[in-house]
C-alpha atoms as a PDB file:
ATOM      1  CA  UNK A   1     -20.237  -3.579  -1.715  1.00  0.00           C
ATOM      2  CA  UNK A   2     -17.210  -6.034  -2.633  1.00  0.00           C
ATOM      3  CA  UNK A   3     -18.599  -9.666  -2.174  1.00  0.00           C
ATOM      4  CA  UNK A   4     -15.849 -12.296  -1.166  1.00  0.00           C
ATOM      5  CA  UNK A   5     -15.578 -13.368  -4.346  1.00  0.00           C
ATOM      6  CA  UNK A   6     -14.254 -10.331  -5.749  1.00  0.00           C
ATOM      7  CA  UNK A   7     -17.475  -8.925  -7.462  1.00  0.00           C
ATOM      8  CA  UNK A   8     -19.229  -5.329  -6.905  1.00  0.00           C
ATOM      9  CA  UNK A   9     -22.947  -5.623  -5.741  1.00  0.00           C
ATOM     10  CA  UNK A  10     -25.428  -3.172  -4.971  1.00  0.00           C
ATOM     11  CA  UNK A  11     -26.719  -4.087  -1.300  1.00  0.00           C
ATOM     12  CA  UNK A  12     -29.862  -2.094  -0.048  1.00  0.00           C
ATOM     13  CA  UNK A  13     -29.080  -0.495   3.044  1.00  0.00           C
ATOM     14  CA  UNK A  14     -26.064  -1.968   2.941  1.00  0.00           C
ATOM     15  CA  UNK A  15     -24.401   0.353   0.683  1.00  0.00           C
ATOM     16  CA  UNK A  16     -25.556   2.994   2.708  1.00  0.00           C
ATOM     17  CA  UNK A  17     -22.356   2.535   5.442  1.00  0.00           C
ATOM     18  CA  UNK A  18     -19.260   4.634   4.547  1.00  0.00           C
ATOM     19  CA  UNK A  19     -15.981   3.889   4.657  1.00  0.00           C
ATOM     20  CA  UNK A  20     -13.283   3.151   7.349  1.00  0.00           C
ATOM     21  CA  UNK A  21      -9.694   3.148   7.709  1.00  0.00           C
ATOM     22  CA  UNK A  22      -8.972   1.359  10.686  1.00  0.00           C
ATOM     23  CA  UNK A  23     -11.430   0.163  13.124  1.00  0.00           C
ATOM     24  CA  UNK A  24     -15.254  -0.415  11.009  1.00  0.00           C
ATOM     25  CA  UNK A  25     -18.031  -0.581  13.392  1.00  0.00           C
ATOM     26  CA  UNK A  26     -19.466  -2.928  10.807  1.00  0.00           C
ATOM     27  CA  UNK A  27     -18.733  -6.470   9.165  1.00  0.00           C
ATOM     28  CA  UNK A  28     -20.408  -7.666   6.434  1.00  0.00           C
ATOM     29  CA  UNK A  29     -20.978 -10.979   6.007  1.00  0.00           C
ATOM     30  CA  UNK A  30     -22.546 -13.285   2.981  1.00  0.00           C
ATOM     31  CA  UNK A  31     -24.960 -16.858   3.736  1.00  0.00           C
ATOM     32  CA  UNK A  32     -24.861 -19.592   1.238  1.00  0.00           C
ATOM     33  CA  UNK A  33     -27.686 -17.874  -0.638  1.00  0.00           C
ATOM     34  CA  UNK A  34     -26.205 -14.748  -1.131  1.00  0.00           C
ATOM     35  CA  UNK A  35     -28.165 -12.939   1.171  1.00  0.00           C
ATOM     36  CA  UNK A  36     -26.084  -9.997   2.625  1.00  0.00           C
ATOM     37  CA  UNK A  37     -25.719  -9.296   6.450  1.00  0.00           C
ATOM     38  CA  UNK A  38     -24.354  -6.409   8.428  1.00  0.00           C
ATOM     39  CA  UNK A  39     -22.983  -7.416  12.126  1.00  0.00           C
ATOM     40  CA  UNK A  40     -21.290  -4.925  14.746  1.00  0.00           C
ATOM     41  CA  UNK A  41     -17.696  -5.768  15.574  1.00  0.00           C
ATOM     42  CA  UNK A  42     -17.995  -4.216  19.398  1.00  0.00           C
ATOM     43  CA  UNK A  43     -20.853  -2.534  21.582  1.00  0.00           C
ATOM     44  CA  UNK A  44     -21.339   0.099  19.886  1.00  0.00           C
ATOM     45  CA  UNK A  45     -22.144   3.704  22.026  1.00  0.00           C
ATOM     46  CA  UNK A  46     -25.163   5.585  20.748  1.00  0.00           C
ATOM     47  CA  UNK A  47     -24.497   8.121  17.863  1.00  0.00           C
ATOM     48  CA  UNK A  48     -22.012   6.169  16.939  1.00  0.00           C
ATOM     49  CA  UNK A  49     -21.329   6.561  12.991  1.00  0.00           C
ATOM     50  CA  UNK A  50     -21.633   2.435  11.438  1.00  0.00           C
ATOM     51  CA  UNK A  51     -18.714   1.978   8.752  1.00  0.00           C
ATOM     52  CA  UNK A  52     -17.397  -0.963   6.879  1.00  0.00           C
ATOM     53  CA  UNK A  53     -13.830  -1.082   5.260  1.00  0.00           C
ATOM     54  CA  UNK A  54     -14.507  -0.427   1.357  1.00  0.00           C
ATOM     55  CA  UNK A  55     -10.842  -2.369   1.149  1.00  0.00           C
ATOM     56  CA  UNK A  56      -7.267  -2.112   2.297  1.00  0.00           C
ATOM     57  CA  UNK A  57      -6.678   0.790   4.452  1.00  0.00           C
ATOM     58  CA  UNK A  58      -2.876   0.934   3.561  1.00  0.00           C
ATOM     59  CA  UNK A  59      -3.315   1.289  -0.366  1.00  0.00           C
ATOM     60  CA  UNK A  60      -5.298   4.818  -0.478  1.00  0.00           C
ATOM     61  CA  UNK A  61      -4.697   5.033  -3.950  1.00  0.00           C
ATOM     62  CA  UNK A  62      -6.710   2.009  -4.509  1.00  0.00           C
ATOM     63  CA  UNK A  63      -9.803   3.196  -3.012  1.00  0.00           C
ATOM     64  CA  UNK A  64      -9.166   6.835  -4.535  1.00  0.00           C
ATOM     65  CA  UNK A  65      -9.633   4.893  -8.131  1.00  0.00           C
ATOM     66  CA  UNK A  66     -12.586   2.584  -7.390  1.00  0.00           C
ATOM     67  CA  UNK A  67     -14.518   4.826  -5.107  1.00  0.00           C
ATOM     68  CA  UNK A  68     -13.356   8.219  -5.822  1.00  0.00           C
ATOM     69  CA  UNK A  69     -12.399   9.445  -2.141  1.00  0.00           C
ATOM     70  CA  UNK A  70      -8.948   9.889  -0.646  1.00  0.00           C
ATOM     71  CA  UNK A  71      -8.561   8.189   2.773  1.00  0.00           C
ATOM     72  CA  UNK A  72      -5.790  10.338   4.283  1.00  0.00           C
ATOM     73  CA  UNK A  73      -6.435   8.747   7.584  1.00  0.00           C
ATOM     74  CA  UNK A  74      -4.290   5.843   6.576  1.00  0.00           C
ATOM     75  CA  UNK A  75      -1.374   4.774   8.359  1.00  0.00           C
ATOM     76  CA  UNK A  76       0.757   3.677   5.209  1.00  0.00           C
ATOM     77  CA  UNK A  77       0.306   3.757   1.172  1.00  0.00           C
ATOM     78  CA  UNK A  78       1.954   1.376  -0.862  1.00  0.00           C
ATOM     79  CA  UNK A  79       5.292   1.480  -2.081  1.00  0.00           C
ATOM     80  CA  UNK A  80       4.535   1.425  -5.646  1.00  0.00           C
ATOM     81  CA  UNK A  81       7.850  -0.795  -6.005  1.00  0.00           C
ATOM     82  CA  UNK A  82       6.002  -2.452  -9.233  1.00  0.00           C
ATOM     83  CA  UNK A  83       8.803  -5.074 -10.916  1.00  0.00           C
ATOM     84  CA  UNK A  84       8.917  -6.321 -14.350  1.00  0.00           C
ATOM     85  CA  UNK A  85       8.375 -10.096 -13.286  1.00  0.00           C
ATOM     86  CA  UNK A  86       6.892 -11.082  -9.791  1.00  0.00           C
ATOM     87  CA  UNK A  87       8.289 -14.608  -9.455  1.00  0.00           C
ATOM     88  CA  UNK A  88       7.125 -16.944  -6.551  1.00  0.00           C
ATOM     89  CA  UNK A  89       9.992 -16.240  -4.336  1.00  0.00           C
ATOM     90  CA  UNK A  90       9.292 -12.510  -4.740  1.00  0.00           C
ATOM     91  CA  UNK A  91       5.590 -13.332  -3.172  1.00  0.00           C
ATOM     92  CA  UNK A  92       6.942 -15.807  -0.369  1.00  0.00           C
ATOM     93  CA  UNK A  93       8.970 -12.703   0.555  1.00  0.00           C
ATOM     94  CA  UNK A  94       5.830 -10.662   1.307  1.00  0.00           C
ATOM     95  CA  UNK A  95       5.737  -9.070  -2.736  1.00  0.00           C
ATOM     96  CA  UNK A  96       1.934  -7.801  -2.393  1.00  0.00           C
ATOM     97  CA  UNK A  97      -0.109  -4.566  -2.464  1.00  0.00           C
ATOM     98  CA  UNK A  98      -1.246  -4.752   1.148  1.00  0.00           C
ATOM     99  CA  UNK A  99       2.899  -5.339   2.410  1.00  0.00           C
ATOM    100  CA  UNK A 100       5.078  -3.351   0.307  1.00  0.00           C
ATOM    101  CA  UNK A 101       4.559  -0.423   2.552  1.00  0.00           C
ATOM    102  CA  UNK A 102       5.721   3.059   3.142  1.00  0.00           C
ATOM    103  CA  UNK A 103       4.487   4.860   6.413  1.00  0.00           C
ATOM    104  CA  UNK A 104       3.641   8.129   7.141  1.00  0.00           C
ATOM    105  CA  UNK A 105       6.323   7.667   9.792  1.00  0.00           C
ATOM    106  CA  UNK A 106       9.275   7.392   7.144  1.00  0.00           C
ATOM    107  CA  UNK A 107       9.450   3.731   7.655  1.00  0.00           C
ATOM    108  CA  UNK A 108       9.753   1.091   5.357  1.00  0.00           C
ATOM    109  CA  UNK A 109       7.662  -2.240   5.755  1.00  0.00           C
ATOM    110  CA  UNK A 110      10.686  -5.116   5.843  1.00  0.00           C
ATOM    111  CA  UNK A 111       8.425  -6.523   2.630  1.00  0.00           C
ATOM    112  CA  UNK A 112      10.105  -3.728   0.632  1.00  0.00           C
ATOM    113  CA  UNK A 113      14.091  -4.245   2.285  1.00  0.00           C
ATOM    114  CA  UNK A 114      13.444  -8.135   1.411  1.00  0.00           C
ATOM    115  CA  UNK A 115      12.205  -7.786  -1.955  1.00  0.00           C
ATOM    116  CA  UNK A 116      15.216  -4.687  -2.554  1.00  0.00           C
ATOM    117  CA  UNK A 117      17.663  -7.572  -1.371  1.00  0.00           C
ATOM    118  CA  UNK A 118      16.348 -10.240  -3.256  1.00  0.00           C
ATOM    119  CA  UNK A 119      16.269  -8.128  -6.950  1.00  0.00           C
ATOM    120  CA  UNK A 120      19.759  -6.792  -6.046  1.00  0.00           C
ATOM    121  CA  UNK A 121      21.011 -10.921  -5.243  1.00  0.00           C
ATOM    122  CA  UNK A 122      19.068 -12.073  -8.865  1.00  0.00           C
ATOM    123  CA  UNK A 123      21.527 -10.117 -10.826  1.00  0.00           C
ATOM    124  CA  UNK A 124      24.783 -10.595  -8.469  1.00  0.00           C
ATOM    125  CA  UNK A 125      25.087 -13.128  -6.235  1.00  0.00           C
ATOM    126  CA  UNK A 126      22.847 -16.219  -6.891  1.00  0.00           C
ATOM    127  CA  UNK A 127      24.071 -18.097  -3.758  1.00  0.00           C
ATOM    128  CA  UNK A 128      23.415 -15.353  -1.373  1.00  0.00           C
ATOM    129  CA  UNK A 129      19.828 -15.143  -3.556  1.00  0.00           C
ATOM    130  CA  UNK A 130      19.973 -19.016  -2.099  1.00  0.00           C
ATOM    131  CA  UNK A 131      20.546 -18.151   1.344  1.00  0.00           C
ATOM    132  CA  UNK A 132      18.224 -15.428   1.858  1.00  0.00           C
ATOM    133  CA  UNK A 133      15.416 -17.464   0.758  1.00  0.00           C
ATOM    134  CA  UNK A 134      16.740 -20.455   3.096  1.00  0.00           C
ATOM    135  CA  UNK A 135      16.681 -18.162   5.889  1.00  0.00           C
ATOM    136  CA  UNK A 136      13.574 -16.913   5.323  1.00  0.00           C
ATOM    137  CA  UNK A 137      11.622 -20.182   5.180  1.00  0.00           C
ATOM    138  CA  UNK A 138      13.575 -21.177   8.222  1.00  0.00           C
ATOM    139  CA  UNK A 139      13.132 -18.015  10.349  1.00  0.00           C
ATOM    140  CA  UNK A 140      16.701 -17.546  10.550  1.00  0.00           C
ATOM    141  CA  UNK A 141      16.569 -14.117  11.025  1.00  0.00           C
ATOM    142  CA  UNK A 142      20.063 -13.578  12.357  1.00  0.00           C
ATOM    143  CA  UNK A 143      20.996 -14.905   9.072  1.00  0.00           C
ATOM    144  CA  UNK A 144      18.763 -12.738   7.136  1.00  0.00           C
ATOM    145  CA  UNK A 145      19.863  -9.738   8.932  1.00  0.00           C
ATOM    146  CA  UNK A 146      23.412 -10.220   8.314  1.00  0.00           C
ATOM    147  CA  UNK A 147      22.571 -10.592   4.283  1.00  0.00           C
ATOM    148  CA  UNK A 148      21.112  -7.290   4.743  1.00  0.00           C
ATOM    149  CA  UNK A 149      23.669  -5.512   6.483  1.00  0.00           C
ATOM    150  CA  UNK A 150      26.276  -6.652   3.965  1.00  0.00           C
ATOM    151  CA  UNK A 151      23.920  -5.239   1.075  1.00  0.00           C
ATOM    152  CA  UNK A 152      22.541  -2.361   2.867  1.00  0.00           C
ATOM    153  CA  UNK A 153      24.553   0.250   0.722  1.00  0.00           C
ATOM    154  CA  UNK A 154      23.065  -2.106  -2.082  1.00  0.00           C
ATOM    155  CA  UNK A 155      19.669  -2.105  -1.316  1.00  0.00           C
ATOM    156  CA  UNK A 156      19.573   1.800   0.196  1.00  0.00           C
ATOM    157  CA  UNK A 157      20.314   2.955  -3.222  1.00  0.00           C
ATOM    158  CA  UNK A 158      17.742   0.890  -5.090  1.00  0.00           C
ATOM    159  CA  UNK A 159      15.269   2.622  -2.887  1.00  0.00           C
ATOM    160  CA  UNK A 160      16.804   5.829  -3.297  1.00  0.00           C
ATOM    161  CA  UNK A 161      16.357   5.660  -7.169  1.00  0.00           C
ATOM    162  CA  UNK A 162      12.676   4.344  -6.719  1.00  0.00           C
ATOM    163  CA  UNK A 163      11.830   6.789  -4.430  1.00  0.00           C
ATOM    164  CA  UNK A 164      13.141  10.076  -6.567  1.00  0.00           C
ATOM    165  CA  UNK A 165      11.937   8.068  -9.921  1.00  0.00           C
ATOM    166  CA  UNK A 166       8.930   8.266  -8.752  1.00  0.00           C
ATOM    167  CA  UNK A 167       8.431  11.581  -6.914  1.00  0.00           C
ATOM    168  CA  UNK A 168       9.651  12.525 -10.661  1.00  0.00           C
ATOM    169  CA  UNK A 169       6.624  11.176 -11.835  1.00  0.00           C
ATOM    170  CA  UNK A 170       4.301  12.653  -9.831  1.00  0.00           C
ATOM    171  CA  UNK A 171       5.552  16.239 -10.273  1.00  0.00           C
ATOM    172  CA  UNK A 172       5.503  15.644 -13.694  1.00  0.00           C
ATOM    173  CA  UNK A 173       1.759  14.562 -13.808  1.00  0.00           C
ATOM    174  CA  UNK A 174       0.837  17.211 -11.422  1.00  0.00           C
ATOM    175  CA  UNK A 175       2.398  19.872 -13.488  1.00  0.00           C
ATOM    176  CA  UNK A 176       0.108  18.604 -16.749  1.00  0.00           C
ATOM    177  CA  UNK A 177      -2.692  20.177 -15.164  1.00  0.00           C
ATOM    178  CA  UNK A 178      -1.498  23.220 -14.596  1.00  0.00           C
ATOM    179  CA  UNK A 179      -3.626  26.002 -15.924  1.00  0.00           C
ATOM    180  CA  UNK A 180      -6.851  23.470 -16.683  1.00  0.00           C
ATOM    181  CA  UNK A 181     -10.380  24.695 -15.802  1.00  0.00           C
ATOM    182  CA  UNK A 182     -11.600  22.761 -12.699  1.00  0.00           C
ATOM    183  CA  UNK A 183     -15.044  23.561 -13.841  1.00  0.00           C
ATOM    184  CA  UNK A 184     -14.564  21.126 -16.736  1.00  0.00           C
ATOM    185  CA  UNK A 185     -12.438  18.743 -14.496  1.00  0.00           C
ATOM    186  CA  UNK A 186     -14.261  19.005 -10.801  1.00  0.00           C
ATOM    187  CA  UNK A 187     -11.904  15.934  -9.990  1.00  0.00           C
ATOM    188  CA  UNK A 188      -8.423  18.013 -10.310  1.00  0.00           C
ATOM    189  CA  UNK A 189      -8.491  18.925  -6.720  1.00  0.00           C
ATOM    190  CA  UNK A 190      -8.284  16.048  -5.676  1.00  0.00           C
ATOM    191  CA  UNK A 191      -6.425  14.032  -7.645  1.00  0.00           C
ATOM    192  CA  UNK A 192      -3.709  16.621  -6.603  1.00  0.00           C
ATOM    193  CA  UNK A 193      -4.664  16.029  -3.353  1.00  0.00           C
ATOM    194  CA  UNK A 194      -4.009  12.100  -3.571  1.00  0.00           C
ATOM    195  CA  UNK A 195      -0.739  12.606  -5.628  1.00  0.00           C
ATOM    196  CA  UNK A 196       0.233  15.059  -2.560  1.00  0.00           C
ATOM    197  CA  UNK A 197      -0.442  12.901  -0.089  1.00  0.00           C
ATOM    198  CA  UNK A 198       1.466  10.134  -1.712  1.00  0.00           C
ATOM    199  CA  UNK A 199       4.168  12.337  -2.479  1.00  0.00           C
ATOM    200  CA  UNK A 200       4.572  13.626   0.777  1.00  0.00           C
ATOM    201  CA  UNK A 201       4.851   9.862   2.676  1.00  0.00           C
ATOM    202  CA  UNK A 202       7.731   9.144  -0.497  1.00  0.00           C
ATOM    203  CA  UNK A 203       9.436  12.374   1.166  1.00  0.00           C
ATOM    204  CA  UNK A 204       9.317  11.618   4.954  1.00  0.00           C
ATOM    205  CA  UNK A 205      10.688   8.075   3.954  1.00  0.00           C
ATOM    206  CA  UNK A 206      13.516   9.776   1.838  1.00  0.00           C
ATOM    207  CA  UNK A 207      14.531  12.016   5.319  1.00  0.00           C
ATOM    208  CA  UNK A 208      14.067   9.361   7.517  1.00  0.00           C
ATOM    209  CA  UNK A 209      16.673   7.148   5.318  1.00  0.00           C
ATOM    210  CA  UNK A 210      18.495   9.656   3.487  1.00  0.00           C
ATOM    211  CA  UNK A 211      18.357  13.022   5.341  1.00  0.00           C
ATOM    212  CA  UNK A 212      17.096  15.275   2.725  1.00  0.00           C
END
């Protein structure tokens, strides 16, 4: 069990609850003492499974590498838009783990479109870099749009690149373990499994933007 702090405990009964995606029947809770309880978050039917979120339900890769499980339940995985330097703008934009999104839907979380703009701006055109931010700490979002429409063929192709960079990658990992013995790696199955799932919400966003 994650404590608020960040650190991994080992709670009697309380690491009994499994995971879940959207909706946990429980919510764990920590006194000044440390002392660990479990509360229900509705009234809960009989026979109804308890579960506590083991962490973001949008980043299933996360949970696939701490806890060794893929949660293919999830709505959305992140982006894995990963730049070389995350300033402070980048972050007042929405630049985390939990808002860069792609969905199973072929959408793209506006996180991703700002932080696209904002990259593209950096290298181009500082004072429309200075007006996007403006906007965006003043909620001028007619503003904001506008910047976007202007760079959409911009922007469109940065996440074209990412998005075929990185299925790229994928295939090429997947294809290293071609042939390999999944009695002496029991995990292959399903690390293909989470590199399928992910590559499969990369493609749906590709056809929903791109048409192929």
């Amino acid at each position: 069990v994650e404590s608020p702090d960040g650190d991994l405990k080992i709670v009697p009964m309380g690491d009994m609850f499994n995971h879940a995606g959207e909706y946990p029947e429980i919510e764990p809770s920590y006194d000044e003492e440390g002392n660990y309880y479990a509360y229900t978050t509705y009234d809960i039917p009989p026979n109804t499974p308890l579960r506590i979120s083991y962490g973001d339900p949008t980043n299933p890769s996360f949970l696939f590498a701490r806890y060794g499980f893929l949660d293919d339940t999830t709505p959305a995985t992140f982006c894995k838009l990963i730049p070389p330097h995350i300033n402070k703008e980048m972050e007042e934009l929405g630049y985390c783990q939990k808002r860069m999104l792609f969905y199973k839907t072929g959408d793209v979380s506006d996180e991703v479109w700002d932080v696209l703009l904002y990259q593209h701006l950096s290298s181009t055109k500082i004072g429309d870099k200075r007006m996007l931010m403006t906007s965006h700490r003043e909620g001028d979002y007619e503003t904001k749009q506008m910047l976007h429409e202007k760079y959409y063929g911009e922007t469109s192709g940065l996440l074209l690149e990412h998005i075929e960079g990185f299925i790229a990658q994928l295939d090429k990992l997947s294809g290293k373990v071609e042939g390999r013995s999944v009695e002496e790696h029991p995990r292959l199955p399903l690390i293909l499994k989470h590199n399928q799932f992910v590559r499969d919400t990369f493609m749906t966003v590709r056809n929903r933007y791109f048409g192929y």
